[in-house]
PDB file of N, CA and C in Angstrom:
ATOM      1  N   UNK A   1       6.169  12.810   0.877  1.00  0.00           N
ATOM      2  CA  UNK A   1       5.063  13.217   1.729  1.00  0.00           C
ATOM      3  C   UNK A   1       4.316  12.019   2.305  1.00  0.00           C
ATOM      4  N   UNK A   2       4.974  11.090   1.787  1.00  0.00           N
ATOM      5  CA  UNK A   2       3.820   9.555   2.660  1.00  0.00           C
ATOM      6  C   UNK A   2       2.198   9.241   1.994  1.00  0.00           C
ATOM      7  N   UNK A   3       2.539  10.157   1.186  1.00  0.00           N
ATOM      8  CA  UNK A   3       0.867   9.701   0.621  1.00  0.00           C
ATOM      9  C   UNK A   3       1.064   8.721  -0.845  1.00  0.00           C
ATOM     10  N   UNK A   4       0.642   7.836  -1.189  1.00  0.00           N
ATOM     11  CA  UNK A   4       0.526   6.869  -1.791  1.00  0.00           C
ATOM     12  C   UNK A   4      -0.860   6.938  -2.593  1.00  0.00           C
ATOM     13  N   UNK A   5      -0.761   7.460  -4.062  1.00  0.00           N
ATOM     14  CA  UNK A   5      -1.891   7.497  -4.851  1.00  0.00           C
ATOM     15  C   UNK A   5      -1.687   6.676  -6.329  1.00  0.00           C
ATOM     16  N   UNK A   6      -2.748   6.039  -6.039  1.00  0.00           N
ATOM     17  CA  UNK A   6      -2.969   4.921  -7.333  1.00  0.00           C
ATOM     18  C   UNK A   6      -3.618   5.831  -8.729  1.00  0.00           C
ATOM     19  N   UNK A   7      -3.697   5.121  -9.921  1.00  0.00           N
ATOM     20  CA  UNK A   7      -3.837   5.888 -11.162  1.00  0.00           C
ATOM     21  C   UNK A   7      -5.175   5.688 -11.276  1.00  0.00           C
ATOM     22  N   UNK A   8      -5.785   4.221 -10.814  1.00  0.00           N
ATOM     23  CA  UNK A   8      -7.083   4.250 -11.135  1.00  0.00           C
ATOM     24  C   UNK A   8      -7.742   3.759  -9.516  1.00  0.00           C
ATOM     25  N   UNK A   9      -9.199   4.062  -9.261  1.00  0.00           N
ATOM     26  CA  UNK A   9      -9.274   3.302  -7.846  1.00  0.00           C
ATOM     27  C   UNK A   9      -8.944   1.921  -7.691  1.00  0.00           C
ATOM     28  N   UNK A  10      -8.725   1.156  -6.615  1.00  0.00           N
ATOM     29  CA  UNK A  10      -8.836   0.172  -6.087  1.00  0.00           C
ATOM     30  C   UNK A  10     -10.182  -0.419  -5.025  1.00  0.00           C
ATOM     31  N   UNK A  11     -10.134  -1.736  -5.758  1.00  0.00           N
ATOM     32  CA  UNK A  11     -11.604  -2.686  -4.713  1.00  0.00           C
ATOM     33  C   UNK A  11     -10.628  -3.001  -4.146  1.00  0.00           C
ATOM     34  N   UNK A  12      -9.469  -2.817  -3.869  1.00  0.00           N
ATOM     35  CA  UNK A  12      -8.771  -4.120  -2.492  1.00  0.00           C
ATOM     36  C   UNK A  12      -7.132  -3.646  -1.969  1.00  0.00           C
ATOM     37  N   UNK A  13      -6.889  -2.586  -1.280  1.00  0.00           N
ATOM     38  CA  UNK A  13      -5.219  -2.622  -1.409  1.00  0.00           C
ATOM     39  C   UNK A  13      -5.067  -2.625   0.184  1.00  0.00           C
ATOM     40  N   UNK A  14      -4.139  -3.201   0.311  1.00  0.00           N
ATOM     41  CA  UNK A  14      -3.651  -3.144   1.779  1.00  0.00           C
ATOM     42  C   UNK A  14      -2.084  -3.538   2.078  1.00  0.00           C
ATOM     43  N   UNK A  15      -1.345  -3.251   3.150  1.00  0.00           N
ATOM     44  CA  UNK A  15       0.038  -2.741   3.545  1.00  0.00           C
ATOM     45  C   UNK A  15      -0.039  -3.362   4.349  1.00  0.00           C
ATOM     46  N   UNK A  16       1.761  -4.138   4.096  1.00  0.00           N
ATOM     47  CA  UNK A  16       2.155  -5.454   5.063  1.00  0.00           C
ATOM     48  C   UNK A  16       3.426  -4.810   5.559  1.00  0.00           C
ATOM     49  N   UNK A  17       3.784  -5.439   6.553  1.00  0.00           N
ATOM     50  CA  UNK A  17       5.483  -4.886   6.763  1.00  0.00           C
ATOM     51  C   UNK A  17       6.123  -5.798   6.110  1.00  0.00           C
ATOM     52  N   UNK A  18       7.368  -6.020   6.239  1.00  0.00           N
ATOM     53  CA  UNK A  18       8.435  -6.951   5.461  1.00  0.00           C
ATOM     54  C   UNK A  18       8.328  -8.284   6.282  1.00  0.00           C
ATOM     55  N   UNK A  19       7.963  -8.919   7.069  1.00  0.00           N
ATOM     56  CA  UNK A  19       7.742  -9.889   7.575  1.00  0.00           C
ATOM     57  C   UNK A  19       6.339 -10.918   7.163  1.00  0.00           C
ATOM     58  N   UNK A  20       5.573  -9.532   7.023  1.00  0.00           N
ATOM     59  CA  UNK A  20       3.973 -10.186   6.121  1.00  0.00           C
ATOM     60  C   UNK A  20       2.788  -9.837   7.206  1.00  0.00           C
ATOM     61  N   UNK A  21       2.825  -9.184   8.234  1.00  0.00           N
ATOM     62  CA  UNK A  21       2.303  -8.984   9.175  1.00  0.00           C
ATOM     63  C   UNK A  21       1.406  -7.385   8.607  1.00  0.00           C
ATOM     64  N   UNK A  22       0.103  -7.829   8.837  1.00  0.00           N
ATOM     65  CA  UNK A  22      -0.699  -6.515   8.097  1.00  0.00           C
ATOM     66  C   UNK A  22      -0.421  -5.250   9.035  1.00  0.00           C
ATOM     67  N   UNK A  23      -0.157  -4.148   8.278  1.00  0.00           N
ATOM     68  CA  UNK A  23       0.041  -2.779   9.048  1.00  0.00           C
ATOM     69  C   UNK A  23      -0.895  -1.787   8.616  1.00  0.00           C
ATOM     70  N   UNK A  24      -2.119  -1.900   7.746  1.00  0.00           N
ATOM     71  CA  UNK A  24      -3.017  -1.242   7.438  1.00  0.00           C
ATOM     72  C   UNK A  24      -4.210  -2.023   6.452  1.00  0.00           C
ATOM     73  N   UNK A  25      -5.290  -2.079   7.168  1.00  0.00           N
ATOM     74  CA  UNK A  25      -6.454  -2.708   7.150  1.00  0.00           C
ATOM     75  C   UNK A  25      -6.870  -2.938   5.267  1.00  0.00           C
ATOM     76  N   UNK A  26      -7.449  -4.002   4.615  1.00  0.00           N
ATOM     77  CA  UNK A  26      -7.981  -3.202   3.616  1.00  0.00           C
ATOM     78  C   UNK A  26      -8.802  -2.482   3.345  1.00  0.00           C
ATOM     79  N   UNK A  27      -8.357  -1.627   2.075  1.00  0.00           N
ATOM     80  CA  UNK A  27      -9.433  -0.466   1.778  1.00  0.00           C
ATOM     81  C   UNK A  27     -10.041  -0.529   0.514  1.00  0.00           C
ATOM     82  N   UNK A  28     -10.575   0.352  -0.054  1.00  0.00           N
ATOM     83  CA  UNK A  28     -10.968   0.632  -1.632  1.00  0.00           C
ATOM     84  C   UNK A  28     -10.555   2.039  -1.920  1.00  0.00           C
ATOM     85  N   UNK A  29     -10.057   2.465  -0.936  1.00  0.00           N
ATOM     86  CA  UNK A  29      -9.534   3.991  -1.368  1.00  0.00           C
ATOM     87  C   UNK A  29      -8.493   4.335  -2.510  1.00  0.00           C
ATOM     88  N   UNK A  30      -8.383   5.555  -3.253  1.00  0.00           N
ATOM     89  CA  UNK A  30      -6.967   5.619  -4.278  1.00  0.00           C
ATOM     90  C   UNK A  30      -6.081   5.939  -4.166  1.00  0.00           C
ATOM     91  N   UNK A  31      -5.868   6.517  -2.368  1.00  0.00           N
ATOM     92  CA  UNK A  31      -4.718   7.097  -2.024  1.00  0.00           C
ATOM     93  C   UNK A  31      -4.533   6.489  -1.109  1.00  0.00           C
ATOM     94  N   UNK A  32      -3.362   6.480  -0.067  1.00  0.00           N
ATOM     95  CA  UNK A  32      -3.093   5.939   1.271  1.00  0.00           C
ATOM     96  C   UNK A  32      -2.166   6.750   1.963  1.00  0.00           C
ATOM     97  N   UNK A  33      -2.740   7.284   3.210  1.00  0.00           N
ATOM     98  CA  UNK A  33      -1.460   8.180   4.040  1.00  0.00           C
ATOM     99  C   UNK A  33      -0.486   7.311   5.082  1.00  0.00           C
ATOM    100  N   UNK A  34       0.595   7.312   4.173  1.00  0.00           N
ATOM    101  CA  UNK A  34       1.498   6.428   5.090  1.00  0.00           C
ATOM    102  C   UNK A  34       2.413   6.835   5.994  1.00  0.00           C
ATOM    103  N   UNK A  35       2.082   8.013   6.588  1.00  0.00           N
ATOM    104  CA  UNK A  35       2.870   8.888   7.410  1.00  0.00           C
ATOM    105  C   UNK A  35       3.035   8.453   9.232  1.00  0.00           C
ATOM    106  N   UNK A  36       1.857   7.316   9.731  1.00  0.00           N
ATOM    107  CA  UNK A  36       1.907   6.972  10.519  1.00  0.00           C
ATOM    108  C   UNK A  36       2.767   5.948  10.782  1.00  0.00           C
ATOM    109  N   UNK A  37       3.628   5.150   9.616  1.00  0.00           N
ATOM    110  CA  UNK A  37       4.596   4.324   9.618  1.00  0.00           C
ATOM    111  C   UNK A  37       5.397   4.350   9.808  1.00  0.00           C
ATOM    112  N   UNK A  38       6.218   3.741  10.409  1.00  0.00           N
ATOM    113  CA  UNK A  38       7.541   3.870  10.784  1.00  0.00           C
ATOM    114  C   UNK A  38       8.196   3.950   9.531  1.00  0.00           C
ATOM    115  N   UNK A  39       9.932   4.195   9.425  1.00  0.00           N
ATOM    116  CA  UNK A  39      10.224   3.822   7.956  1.00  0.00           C
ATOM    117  C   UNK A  39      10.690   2.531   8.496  1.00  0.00           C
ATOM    118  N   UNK A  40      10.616   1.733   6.916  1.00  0.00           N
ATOM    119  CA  UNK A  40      10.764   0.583   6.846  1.00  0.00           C
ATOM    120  C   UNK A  40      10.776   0.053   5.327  1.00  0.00           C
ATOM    121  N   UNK A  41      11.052  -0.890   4.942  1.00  0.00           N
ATOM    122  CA  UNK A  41      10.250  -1.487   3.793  1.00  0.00           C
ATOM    123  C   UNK A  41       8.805  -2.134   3.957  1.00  0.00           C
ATOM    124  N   UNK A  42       7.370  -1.808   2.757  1.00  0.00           N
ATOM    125  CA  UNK A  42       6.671  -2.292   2.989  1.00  0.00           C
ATOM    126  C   UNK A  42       5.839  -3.046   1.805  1.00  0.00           C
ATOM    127  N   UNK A  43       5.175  -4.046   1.721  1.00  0.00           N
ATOM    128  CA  UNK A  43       4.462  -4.875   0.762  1.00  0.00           C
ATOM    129  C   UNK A  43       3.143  -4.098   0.624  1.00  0.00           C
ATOM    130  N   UNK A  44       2.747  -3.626  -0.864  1.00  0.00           N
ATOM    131  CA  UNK A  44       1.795  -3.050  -1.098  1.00  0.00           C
ATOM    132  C   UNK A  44       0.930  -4.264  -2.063  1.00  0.00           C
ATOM    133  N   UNK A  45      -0.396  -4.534  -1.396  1.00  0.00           N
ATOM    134  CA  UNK A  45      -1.090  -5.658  -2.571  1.00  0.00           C
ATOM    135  C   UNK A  45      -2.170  -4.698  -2.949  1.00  0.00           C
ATOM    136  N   UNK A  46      -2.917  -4.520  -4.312  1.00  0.00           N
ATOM    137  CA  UNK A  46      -2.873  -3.538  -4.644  1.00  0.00           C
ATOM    138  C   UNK A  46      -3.945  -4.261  -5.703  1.00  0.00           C
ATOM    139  N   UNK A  47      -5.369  -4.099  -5.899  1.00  0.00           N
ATOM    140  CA  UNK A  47      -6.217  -4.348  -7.102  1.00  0.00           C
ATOM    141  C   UNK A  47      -7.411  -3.871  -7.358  1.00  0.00           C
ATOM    142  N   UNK A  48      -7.251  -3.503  -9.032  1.00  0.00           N
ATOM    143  CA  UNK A  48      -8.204  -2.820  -9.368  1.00  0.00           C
ATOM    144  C   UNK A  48      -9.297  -3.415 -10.361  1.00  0.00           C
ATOM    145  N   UNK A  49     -10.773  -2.559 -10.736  1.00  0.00           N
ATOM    146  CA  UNK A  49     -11.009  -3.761 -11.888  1.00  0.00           C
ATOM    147  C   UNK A  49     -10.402  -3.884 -13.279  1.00  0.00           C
ATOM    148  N   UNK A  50      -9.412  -2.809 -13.096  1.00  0.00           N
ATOM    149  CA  UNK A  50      -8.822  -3.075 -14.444  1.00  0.00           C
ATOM    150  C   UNK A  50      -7.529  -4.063 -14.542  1.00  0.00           C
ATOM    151  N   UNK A  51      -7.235  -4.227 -13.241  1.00  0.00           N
ATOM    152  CA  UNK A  51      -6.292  -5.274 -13.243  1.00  0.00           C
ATOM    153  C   UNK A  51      -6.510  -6.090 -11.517  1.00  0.00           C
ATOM    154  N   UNK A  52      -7.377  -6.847 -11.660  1.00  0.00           N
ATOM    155  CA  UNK A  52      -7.774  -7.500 -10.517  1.00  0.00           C
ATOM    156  C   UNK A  52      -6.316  -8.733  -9.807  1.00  0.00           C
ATOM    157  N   UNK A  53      -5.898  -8.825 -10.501  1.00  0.00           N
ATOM    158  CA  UNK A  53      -4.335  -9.796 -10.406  1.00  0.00           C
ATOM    159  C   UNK A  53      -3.123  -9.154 -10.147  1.00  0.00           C
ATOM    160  N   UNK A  54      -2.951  -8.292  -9.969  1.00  0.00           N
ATOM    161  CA  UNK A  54      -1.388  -7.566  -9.926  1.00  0.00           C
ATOM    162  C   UNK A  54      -0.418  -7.803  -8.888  1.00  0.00           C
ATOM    163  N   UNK A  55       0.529  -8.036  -9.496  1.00  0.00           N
ATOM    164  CA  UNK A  55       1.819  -8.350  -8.320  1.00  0.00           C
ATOM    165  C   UNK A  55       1.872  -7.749  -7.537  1.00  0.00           C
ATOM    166  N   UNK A  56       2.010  -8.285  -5.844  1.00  0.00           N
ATOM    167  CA  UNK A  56       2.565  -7.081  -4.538  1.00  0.00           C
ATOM    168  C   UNK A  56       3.737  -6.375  -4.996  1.00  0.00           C
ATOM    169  N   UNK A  57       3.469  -5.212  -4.692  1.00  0.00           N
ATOM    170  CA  UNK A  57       4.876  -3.652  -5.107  1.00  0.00           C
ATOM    171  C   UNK A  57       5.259  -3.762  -3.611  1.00  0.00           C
ATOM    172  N   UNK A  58       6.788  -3.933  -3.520  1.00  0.00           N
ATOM    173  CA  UNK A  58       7.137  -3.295  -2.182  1.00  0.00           C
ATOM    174  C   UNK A  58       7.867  -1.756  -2.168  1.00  0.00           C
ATOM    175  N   UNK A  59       7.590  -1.206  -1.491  1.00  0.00           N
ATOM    176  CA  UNK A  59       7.929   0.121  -1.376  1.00  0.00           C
ATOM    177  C   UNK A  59       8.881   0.489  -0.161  1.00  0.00           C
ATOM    178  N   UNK A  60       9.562   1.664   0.050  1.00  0.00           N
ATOM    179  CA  UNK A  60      10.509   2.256   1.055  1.00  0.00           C
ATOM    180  C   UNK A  60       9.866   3.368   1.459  1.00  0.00           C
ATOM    181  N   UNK A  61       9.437   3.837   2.575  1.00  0.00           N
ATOM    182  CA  UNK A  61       9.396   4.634   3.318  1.00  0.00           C
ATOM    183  C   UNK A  61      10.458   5.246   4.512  1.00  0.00           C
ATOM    184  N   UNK A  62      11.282   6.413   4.006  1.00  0.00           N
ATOM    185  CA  UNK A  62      12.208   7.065   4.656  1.00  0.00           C
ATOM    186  C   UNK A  62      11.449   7.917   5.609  1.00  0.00           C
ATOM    187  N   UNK A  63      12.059   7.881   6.691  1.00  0.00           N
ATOM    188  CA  UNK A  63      11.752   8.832   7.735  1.00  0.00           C
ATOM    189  C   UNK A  63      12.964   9.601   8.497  1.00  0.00           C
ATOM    190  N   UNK A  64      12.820  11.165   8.767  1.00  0.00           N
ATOM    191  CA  UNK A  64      14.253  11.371   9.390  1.00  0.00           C
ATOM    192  C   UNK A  64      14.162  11.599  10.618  1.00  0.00           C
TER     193      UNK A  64
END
């Protein structure tokens, strides 16, 4: 469904394409609707206060 929900909120996540080029602004939100994206692979940076350091997740978004 393109929606992207975290377990706890986030102070900081934002979506890169595979090149590193930002494709969605940062937010503090816990979900993200990624339905306006093309598919692609994308870099999710992603922090909360329970883990203010966490590795970028890249993710796949299929579209048909």
């Amino acid at each position: 469904n393109n929606i992207l929900t975290f377990s706890s909120p986030a102070y900081h996540v934002a979506v890169y394409n595979i090149t590193g080029n930002l494709v969605m602004p940062p937010t503090t939100s816990q979900s993200l609707d990624l339905s306006h994206l093309p598919g692609g692979t994308y870099i999710i940076r992603y922090a909360s206060h329970r883990n203010p350091n966490s590795m970028p997740t890249t993710i796949k978004i299929f579209k048909r």
